[in-house]
PDB file of N, CA and C in Angstrom:
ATOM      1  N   UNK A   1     -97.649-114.009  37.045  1.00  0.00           N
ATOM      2  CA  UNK A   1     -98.688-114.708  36.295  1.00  0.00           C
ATOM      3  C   UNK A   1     -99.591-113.726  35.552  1.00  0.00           C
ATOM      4  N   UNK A   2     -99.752-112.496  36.368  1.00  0.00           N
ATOM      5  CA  UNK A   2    -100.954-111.597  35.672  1.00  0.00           C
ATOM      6  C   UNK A   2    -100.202-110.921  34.497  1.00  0.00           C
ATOM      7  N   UNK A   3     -98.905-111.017  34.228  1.00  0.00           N
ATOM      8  CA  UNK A   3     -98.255-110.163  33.551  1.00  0.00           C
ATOM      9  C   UNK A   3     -98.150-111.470  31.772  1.00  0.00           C
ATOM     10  N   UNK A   4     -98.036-112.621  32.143  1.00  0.00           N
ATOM     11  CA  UNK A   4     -98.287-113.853  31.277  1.00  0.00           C
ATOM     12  C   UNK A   4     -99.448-113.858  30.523  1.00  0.00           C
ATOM     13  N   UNK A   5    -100.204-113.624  31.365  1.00  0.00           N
ATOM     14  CA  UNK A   5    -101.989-113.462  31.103  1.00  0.00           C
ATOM     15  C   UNK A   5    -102.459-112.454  30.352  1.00  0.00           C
ATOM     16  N   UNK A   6    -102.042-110.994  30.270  1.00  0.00           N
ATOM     17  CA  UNK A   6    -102.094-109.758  29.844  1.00  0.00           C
ATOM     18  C   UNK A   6    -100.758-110.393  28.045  1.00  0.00           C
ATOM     19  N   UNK A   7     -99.815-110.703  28.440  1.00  0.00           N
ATOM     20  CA  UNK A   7     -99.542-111.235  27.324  1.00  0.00           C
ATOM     21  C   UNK A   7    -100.092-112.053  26.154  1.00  0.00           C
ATOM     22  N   UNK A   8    -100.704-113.325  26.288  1.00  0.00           N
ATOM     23  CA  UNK A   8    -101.229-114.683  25.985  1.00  0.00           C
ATOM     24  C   UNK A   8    -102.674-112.967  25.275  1.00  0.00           C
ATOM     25  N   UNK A   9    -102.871-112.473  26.020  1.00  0.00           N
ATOM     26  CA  UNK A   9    -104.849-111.970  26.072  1.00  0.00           C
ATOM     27  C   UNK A   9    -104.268-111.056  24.627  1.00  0.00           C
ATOM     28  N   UNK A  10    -102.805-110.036  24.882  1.00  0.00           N
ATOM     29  CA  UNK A  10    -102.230-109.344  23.630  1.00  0.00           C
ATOM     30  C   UNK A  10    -102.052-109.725  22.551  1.00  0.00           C
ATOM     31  N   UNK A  11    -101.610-111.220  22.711  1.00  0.00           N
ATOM     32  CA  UNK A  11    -101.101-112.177  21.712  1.00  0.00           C
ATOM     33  C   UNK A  11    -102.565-111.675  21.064  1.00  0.00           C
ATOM     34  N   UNK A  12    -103.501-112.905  21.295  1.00  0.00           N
ATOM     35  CA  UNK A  12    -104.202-113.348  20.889  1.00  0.00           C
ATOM     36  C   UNK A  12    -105.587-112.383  20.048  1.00  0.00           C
ATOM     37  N   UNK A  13    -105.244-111.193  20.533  1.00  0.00           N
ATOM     38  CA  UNK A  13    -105.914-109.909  20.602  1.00  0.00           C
ATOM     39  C   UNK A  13    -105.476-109.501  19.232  1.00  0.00           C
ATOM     40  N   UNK A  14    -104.138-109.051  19.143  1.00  0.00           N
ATOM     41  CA  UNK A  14    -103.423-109.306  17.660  1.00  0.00           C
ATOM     42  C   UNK A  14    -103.661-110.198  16.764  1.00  0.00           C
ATOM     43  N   UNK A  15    -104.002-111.298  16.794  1.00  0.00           N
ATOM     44  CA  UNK A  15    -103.959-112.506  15.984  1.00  0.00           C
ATOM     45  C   UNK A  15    -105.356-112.359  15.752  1.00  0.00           C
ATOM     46  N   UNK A  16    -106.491-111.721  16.355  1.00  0.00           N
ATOM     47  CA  UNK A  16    -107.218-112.130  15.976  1.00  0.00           C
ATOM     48  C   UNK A  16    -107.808-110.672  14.819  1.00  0.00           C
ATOM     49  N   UNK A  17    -107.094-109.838  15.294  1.00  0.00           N
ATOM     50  CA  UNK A  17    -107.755-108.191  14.729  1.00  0.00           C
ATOM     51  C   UNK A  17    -106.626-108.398  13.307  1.00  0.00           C
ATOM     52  N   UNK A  18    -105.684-109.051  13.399  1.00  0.00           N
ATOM     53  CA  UNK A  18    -104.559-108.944  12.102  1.00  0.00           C
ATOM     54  C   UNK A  18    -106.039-109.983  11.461  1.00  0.00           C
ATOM     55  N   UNK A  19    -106.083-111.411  11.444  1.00  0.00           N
ATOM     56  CA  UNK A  19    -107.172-112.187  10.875  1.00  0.00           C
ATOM     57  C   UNK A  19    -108.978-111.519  10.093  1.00  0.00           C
ATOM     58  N   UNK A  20    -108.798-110.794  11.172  1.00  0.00           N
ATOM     59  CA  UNK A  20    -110.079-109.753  10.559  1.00  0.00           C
ATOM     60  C   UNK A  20    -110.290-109.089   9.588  1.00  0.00           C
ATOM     61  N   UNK A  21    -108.540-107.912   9.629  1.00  0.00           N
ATOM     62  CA  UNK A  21    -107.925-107.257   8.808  1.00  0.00           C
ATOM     63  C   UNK A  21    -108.226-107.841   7.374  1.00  0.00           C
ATOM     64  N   UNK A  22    -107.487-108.887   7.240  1.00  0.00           N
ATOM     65  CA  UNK A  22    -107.243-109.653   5.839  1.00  0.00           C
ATOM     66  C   UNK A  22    -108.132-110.441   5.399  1.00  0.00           C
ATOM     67  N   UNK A  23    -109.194-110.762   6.298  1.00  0.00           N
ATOM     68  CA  UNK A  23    -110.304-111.032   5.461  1.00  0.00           C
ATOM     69  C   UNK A  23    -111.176-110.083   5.023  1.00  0.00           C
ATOM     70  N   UNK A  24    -111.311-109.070   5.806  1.00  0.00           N
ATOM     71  CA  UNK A  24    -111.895-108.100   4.972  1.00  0.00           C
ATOM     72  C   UNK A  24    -111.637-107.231   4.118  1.00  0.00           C
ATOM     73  N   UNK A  25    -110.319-107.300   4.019  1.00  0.00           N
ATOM     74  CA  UNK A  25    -109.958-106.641   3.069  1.00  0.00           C
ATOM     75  C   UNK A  25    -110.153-107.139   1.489  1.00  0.00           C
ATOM     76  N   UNK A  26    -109.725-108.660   2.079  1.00  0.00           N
ATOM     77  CA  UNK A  26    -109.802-109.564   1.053  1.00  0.00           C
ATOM     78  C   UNK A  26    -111.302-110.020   0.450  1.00  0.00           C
ATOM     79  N   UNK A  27    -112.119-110.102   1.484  1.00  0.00           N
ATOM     80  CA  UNK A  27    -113.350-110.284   0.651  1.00  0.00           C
ATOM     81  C   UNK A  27    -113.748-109.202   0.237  1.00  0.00           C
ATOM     82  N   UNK A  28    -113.875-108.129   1.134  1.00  0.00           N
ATOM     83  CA  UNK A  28    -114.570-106.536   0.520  1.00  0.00           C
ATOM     84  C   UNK A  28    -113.968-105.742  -0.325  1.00  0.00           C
ATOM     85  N   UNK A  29    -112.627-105.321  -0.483  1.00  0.00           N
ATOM     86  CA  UNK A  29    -111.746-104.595  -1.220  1.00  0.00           C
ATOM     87  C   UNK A  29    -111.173-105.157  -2.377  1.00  0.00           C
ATOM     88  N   UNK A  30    -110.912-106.792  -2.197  1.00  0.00           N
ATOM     89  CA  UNK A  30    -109.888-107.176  -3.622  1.00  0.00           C
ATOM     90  C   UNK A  30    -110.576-107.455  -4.586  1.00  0.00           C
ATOM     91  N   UNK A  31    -112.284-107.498  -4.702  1.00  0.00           N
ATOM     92  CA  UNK A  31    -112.855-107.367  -5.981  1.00  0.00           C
ATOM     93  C   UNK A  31    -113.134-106.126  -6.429  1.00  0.00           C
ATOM     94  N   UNK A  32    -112.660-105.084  -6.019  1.00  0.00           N
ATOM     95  CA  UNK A  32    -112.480-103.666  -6.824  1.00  0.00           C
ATOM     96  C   UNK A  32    -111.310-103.161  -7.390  1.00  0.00           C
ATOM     97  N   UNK A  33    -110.236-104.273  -7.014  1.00  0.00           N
ATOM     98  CA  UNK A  33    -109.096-103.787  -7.524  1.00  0.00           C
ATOM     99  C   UNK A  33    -108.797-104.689  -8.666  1.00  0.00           C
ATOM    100  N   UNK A  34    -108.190-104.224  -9.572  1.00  0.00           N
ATOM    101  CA  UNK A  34    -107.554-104.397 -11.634  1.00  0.00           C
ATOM    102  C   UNK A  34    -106.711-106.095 -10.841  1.00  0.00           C
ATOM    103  N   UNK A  35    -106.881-107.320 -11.288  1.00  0.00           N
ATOM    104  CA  UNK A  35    -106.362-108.688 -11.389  1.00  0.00           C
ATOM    105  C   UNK A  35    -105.279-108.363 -11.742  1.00  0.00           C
ATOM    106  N   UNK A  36    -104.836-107.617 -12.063  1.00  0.00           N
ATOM    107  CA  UNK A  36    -103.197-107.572 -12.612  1.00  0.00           C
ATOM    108  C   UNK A  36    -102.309-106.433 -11.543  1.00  0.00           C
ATOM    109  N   UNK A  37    -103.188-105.649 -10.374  1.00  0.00           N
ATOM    110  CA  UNK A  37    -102.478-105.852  -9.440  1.00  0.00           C
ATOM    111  C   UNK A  37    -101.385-105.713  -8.275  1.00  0.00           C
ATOM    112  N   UNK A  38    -100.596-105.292  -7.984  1.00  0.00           N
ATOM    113  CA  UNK A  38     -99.547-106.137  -7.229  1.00  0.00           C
ATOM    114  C   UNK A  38    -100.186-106.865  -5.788  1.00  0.00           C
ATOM    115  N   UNK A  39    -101.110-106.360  -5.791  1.00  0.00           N
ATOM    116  CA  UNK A  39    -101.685-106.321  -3.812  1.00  0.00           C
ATOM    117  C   UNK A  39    -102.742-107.896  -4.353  1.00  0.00           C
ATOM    118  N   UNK A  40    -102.961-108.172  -5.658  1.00  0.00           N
ATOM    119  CA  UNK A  40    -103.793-109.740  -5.704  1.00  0.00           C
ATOM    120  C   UNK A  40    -102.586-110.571  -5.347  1.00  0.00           C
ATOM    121  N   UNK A  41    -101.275-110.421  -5.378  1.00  0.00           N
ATOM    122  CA  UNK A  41    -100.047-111.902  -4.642  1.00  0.00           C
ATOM    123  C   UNK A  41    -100.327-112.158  -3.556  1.00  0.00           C
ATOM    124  N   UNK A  42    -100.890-111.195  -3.019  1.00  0.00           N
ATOM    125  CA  UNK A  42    -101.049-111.437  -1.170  1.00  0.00           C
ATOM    126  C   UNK A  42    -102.173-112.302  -0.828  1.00  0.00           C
ATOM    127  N   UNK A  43    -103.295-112.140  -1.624  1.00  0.00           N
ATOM    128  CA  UNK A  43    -104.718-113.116  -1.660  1.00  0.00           C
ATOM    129  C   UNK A  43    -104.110-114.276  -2.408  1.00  0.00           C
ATOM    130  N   UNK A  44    -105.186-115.096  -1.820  1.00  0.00           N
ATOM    131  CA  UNK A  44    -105.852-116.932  -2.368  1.00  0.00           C
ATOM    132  C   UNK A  44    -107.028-116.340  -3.431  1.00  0.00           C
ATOM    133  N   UNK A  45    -107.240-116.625  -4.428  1.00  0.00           N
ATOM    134  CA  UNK A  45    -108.447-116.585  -5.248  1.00  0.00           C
ATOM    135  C   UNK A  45    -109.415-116.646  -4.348  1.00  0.00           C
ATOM    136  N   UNK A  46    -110.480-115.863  -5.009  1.00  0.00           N
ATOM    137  CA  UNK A  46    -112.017-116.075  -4.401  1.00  0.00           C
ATOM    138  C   UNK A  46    -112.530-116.861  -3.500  1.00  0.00           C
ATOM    139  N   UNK A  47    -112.920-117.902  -4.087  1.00  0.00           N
ATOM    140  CA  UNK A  47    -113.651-118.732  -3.866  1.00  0.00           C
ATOM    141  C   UNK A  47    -113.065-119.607  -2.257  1.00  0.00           C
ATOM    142  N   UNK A  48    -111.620-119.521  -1.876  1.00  0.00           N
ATOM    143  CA  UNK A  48    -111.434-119.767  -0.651  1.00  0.00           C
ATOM    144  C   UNK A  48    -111.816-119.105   0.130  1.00  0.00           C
ATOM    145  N   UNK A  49    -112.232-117.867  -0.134  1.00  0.00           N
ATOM    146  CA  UNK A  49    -113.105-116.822   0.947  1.00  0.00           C
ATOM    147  C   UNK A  49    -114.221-117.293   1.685  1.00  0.00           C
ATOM    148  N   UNK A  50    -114.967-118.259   0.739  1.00  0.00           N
ATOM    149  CA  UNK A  50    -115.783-119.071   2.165  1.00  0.00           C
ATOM    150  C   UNK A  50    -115.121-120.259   1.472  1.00  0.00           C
ATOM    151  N   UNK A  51    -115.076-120.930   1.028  1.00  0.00           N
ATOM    152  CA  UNK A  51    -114.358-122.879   1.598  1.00  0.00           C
ATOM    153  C   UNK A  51    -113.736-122.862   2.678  1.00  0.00           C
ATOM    154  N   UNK A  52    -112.816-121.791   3.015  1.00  0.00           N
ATOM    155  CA  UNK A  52    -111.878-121.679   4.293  1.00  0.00           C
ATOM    156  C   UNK A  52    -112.893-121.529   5.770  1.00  0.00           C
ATOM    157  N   UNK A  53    -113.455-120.422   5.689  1.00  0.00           N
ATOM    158  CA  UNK A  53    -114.478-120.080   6.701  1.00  0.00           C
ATOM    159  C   UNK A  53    -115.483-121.397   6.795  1.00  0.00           C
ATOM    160  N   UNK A  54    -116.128-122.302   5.974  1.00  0.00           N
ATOM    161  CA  UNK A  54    -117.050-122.548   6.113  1.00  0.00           C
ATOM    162  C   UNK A  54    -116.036-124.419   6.579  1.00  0.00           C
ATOM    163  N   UNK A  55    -115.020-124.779   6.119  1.00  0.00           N
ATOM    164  CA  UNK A  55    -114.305-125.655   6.635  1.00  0.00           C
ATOM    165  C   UNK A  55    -113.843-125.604   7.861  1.00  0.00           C
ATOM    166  N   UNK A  56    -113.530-124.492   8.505  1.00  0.00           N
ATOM    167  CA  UNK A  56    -112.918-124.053   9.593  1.00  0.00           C
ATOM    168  C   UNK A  56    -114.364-124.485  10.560  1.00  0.00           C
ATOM    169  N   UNK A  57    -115.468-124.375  10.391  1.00  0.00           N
ATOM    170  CA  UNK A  57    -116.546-124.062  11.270  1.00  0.00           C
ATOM    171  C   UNK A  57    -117.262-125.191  11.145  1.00  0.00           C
ATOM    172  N   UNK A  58    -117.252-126.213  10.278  1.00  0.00           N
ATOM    173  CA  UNK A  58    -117.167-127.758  10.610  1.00  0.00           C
ATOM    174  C   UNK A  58    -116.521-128.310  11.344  1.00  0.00           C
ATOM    175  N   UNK A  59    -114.844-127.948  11.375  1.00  0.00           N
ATOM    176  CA  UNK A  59    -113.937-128.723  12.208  1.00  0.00           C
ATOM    177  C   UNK A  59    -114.389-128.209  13.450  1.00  0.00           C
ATOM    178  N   UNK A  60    -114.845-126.780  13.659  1.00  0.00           N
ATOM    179  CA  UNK A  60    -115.222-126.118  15.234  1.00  0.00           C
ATOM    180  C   UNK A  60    -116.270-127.042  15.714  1.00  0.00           C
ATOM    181  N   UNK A  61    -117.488-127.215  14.837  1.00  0.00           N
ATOM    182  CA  UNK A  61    -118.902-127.846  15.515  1.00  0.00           C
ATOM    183  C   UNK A  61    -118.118-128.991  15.700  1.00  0.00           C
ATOM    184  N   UNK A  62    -117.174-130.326  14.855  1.00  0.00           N
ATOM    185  CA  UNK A  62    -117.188-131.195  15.202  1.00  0.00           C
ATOM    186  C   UNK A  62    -116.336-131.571  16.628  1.00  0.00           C
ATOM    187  N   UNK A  63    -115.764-130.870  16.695  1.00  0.00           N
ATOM    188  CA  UNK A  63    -114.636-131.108  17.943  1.00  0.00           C
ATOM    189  C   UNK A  63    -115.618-130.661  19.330  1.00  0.00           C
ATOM    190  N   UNK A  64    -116.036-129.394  18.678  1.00  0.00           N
ATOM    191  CA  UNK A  64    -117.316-129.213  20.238  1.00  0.00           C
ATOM    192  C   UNK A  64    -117.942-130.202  20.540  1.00  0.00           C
ATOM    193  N   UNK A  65    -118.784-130.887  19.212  1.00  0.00           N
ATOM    194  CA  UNK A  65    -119.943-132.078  19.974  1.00  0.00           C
ATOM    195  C   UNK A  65    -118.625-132.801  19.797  1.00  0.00           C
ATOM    196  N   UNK A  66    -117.791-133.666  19.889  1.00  0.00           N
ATOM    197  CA  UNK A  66    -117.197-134.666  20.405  1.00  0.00           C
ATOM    198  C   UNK A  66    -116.848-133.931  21.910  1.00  0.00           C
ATOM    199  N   UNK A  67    -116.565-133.177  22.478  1.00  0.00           N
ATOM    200  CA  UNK A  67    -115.892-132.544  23.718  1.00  0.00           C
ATOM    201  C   UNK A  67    -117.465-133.161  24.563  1.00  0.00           C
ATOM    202  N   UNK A  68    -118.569-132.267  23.983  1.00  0.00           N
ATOM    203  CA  UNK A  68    -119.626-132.626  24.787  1.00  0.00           C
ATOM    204  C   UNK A  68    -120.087-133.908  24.606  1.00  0.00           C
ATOM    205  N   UNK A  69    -120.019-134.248  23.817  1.00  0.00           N
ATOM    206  CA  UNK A  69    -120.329-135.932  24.028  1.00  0.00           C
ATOM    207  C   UNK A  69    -119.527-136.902  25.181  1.00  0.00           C
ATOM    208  N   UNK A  70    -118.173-136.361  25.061  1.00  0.00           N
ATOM    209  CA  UNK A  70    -117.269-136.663  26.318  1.00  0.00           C
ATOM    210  C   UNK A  70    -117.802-136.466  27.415  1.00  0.00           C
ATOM    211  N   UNK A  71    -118.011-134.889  27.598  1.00  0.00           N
ATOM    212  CA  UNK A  71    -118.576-134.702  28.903  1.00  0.00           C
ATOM    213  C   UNK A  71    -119.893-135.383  29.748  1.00  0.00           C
ATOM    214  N   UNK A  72    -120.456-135.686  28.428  1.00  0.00           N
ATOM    215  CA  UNK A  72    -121.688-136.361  28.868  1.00  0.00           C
ATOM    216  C   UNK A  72    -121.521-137.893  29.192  1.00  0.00           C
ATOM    217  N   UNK A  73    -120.524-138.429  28.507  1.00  0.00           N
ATOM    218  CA  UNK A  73    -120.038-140.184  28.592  1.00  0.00           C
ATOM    219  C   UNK A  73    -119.956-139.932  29.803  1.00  0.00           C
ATOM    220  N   UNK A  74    -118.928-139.126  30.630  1.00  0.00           N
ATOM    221  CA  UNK A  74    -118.139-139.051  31.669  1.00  0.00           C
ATOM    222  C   UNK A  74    -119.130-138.916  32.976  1.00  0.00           C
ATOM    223  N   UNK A  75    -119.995-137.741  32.587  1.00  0.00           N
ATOM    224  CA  UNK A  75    -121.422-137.483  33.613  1.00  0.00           C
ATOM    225  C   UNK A  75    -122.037-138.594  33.942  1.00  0.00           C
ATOM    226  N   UNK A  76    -122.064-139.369  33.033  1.00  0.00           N
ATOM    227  CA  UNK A  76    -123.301-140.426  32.714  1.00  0.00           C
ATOM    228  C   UNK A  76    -122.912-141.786  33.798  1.00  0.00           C
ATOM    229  N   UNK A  77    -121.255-141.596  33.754  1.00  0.00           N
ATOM    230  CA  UNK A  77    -120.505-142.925  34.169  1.00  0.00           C
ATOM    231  C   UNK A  77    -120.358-142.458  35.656  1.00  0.00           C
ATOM    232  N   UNK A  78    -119.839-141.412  35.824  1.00  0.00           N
ATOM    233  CA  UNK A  78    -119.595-141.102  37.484  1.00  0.00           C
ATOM    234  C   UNK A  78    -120.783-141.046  38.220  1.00  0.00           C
ATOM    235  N   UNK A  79    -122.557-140.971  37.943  1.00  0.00           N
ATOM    236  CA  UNK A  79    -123.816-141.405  38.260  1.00  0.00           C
ATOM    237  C   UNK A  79    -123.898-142.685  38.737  1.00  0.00           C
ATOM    238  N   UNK A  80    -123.247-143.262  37.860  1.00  0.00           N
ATOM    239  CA  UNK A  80    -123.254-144.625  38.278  1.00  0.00           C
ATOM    240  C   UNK A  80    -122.847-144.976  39.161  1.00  0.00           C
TER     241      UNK A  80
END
């Protein structure tokens, strides 16, 4: 199991430092480089640089308060 765990923790460890990588590269570095290029195929235009981030972190708040709203239905009912 500890050897699963150390996996899943690697995985995710990767996934998250590769994710880092490419946004910063992409927001900080690809407006200094010439639009014509080869390394702009790999980017989304601009402007998804935050629509993405800032969509992503709506769907996060909303799923949290529904989780805690659950938790609290659930608290509220087993009181009873």
């Amino acid at each position: 199991m500890e050897l699963a765990d150390q996996a899943v923790g690697f995985l995710l460890s990767f996934i998250s430092i590769s994710i880092f990588t490419y946004y910063t590269c992409w927001v900080i570095v690809l407006p200094f480089v010439d639009s014509d290029h080869f390394i702009q195929k790999f980017f989304l235009p601009q402007h998804y640089a935050i629509i993405i981030p800032v969509f992503a972190g709506v769907i996060l708040l909303s799923f949290l308060s529904i989780f805690v709203g659950f938790v609290m239905l659930k608290s509220k009912q087993k009181a009873k």
